[in-house]
PDB file of N, CA and C in Angstrom:
ATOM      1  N   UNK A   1       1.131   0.617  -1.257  1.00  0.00           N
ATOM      2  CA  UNK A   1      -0.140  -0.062  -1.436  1.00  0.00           C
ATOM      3  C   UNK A   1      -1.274   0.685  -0.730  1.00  0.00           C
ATOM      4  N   UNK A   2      -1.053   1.294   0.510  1.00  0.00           N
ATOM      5  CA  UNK A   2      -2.054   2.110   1.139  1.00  0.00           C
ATOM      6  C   UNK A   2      -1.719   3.614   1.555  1.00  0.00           C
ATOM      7  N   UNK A   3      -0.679   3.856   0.669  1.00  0.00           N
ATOM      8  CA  UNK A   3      -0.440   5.681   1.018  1.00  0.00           C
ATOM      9  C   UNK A   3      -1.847   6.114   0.237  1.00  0.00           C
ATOM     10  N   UNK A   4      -2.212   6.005  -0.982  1.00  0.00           N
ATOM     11  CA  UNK A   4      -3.252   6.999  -1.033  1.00  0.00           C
ATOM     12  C   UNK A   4      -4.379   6.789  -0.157  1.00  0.00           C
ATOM     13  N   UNK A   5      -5.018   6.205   0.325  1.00  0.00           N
ATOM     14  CA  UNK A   5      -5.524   5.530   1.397  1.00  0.00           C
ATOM     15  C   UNK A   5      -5.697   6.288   2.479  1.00  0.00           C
ATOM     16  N   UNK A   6      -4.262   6.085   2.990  1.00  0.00           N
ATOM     17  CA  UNK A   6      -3.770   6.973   4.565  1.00  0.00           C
ATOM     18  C   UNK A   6      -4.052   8.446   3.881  1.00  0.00           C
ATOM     19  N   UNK A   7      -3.494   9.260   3.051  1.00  0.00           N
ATOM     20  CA  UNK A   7      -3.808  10.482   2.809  1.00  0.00           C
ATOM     21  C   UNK A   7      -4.984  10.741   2.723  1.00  0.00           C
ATOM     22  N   UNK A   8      -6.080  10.229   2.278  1.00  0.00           N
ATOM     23  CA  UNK A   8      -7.152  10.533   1.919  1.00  0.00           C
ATOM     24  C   UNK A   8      -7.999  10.547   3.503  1.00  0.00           C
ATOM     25  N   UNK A   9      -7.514   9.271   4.128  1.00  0.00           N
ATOM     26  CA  UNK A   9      -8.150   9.539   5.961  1.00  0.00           C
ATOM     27  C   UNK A   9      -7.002  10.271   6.577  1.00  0.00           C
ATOM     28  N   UNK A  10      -6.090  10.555   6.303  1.00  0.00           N
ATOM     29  CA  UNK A  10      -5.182  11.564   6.951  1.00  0.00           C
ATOM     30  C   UNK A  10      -4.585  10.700   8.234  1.00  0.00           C
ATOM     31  N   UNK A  11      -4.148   9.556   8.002  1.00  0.00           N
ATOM     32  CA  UNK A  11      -4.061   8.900   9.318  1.00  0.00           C
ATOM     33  C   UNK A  11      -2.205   8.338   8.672  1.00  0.00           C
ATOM     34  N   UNK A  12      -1.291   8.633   9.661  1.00  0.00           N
ATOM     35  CA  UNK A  12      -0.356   7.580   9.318  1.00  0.00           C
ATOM     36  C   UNK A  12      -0.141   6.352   9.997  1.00  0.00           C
ATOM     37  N   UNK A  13       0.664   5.934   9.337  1.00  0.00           N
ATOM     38  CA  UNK A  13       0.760   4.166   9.304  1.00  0.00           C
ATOM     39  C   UNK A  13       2.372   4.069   9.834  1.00  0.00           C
ATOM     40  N   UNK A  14       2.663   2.838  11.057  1.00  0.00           N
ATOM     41  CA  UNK A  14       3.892   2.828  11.727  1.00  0.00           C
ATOM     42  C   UNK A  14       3.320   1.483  12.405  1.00  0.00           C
ATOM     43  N   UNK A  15       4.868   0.912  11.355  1.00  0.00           N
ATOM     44  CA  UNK A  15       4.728  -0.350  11.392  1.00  0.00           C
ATOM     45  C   UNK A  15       5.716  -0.656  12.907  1.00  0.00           C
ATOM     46  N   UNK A  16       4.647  -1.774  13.985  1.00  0.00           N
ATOM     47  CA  UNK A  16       5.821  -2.134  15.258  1.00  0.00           C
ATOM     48  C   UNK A  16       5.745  -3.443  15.442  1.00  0.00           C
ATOM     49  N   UNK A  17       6.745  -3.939  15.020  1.00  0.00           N
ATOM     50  CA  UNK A  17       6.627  -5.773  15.497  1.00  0.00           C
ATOM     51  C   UNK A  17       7.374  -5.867  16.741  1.00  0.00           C
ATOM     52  N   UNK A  18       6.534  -7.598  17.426  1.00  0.00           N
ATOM     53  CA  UNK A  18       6.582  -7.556  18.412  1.00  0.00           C
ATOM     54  C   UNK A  18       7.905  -8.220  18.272  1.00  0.00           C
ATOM     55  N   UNK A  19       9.038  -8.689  19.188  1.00  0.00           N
ATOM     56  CA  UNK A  19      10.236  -9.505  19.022  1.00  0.00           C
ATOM     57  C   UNK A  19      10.049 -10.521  18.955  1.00  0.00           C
ATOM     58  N   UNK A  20       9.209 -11.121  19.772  1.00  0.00           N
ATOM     59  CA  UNK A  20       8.905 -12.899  19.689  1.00  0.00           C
ATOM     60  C   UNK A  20       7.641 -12.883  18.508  1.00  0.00           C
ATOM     61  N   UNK A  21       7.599 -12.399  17.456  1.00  0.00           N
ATOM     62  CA  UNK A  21       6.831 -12.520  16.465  1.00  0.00           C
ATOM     63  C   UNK A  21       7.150 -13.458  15.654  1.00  0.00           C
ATOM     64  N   UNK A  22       6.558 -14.363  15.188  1.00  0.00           N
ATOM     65  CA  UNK A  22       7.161 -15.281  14.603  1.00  0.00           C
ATOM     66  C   UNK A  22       7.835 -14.591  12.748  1.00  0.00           C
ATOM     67  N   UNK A  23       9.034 -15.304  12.649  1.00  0.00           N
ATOM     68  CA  UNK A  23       9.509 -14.870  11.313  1.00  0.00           C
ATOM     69  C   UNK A  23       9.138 -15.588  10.067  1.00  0.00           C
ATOM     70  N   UNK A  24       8.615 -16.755  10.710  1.00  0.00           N
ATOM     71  CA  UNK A  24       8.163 -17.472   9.092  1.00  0.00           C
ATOM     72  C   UNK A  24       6.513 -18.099   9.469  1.00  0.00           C
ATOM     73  N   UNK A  25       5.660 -17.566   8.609  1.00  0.00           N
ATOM     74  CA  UNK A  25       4.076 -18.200   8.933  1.00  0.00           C
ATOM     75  C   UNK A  25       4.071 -19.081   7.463  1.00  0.00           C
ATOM     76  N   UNK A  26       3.341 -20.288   8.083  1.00  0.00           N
ATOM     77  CA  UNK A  26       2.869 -21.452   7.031  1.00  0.00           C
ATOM     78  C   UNK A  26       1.696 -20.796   6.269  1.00  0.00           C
ATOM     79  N   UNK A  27       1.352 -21.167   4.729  1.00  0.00           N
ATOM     80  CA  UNK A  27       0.122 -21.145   4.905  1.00  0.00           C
ATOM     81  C   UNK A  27       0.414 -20.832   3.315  1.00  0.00           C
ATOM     82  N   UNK A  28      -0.999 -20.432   2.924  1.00  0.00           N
ATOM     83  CA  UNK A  28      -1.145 -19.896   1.566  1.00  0.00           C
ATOM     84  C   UNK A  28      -0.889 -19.156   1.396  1.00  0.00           C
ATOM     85  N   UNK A  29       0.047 -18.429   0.730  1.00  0.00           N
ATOM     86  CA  UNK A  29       0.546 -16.998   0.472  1.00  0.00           C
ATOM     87  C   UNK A  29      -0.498 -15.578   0.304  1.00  0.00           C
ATOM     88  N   UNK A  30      -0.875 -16.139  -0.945  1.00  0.00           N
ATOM     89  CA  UNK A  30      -1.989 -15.414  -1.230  1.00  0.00           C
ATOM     90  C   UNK A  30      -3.051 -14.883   0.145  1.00  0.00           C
ATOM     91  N   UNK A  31      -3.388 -15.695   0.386  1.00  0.00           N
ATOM     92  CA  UNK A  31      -4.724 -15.620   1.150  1.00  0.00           C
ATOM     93  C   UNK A  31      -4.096 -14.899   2.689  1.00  0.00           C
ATOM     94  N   UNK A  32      -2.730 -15.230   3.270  1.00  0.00           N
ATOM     95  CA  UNK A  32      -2.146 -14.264   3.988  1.00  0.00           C
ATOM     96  C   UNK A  32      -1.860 -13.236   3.727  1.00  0.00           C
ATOM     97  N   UNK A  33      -1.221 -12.942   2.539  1.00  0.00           N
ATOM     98  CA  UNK A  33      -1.241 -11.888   2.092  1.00  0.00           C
ATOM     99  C   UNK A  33      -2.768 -10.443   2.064  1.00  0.00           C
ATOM    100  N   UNK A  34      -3.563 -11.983   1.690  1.00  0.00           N
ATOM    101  CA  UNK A  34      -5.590 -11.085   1.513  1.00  0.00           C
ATOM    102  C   UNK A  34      -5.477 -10.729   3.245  1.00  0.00           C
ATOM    103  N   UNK A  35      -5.468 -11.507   4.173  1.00  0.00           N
ATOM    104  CA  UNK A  35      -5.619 -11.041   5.773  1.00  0.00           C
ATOM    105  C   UNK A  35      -4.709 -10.037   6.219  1.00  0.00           C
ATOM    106  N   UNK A  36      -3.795 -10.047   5.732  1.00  0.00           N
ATOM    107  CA  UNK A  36      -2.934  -9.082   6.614  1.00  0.00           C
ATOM    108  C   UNK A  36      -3.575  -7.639   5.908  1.00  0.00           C
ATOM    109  N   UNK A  37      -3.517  -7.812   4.217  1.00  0.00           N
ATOM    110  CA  UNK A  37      -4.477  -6.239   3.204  1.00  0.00           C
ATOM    111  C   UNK A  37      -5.323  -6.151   3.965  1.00  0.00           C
ATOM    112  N   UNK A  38      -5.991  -7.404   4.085  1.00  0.00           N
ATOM    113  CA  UNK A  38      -7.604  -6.455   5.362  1.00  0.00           C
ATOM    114  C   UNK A  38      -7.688  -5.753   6.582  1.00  0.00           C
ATOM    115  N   UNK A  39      -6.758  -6.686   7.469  1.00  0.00           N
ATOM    116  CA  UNK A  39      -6.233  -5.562   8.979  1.00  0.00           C
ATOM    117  C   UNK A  39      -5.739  -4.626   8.262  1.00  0.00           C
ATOM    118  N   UNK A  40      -4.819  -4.051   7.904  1.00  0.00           N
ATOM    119  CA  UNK A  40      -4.109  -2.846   7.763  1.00  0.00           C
ATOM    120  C   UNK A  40      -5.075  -1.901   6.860  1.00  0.00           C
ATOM    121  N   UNK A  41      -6.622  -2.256   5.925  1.00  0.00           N
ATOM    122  CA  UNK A  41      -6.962  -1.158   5.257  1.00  0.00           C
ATOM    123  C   UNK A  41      -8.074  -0.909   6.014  1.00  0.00           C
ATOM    124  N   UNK A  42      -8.739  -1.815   6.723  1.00  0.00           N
ATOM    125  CA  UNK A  42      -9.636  -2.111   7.655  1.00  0.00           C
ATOM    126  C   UNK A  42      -9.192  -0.806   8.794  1.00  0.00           C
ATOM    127  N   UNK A  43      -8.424  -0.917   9.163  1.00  0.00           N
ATOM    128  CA  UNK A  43      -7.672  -0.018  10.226  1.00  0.00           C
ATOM    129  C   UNK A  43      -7.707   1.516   9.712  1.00  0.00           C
ATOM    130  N   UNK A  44      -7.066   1.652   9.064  1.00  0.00           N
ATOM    131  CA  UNK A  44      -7.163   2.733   7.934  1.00  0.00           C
ATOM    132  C   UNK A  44      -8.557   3.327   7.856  1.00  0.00           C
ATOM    133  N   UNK A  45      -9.431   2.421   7.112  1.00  0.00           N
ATOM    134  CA  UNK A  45     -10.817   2.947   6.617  1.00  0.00           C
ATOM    135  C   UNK A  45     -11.561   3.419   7.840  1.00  0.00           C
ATOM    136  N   UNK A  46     -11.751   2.918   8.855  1.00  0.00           N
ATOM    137  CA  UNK A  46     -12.261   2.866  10.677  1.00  0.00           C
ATOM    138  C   UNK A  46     -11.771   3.696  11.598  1.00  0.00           C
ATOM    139  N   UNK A  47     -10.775   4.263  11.122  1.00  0.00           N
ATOM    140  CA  UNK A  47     -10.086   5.463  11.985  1.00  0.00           C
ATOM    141  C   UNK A  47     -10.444   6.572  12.130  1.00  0.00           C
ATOM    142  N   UNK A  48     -10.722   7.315  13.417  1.00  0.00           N
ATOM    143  CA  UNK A  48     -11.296   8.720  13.212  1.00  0.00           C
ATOM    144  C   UNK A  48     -10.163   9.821  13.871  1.00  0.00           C
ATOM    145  N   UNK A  49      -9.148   9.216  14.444  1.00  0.00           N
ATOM    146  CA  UNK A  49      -8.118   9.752  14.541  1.00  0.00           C
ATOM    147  C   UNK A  49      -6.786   9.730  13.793  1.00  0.00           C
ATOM    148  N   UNK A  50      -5.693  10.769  14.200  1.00  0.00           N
ATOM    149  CA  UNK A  50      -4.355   9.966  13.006  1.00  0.00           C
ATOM    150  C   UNK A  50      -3.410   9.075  13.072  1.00  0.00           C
ATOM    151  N   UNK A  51      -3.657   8.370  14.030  1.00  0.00           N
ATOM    152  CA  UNK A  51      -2.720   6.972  14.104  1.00  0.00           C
ATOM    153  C   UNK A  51      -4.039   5.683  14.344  1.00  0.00           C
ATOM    154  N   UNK A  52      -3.651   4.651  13.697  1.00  0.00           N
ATOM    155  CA  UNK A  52      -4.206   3.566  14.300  1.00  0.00           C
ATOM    156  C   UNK A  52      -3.089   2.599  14.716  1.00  0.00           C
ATOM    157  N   UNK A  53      -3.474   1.716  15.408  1.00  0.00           N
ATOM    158  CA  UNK A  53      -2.417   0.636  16.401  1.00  0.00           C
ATOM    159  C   UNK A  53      -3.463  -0.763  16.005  1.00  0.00           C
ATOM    160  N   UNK A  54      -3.438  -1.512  14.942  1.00  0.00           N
ATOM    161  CA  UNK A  54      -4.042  -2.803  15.012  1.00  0.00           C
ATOM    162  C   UNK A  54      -2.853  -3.593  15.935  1.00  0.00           C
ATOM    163  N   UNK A  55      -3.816  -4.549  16.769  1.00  0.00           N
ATOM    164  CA  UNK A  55      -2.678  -5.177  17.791  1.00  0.00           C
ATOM    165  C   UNK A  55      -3.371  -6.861  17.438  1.00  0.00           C
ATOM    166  N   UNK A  56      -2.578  -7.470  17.064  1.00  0.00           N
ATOM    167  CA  UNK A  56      -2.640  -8.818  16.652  1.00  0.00           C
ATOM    168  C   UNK A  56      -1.422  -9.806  17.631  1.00  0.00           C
ATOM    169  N   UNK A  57      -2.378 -10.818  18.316  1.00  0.00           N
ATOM    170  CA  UNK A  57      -1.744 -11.897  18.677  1.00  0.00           C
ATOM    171  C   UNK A  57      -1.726 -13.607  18.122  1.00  0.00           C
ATOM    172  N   UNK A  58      -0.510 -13.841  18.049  1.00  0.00           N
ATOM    173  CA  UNK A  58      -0.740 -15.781  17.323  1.00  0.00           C
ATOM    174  C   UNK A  58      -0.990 -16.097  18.595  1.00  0.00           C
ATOM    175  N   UNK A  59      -1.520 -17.342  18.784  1.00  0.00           N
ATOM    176  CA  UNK A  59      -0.723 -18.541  19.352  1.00  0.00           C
ATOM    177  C   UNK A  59      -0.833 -19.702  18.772  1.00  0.00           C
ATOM    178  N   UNK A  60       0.648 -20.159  19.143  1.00  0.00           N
ATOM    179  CA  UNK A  60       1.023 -20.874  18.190  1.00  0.00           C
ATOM    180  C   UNK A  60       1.081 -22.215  19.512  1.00  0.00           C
TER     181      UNK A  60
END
């Protein structure tokens, strides 16, 4: 979904979850689905180096 993306900013992508992350989120699929596409292209597009680290916390 975002390799051409990353190639084009030259940045790779490395996915790290935390352990106590939760495994199941409530909610509208869709529209989680739209938030999580935005951190991760958001990150991507904003990068001037080749890794980015978006760091996201719940509390639940």
């Amino acid at each position: 979904m975002f390799s051409v993306q990353c190639i084009n900013h030259n940045v790779e992508t490395v996915l790290d979850l935390l352990d106590d992350m939760p495994k199941l989120v409530r909610g509208d699929f869709a529209r989680v689905v739209q938030i999580f596409a935005n951190l991760i292209s958001n990150s991507i597009k904003f990068t001037t180096c080749k890794f980015s680290f978006p760091i996201t916390k719940c509390k639940l």
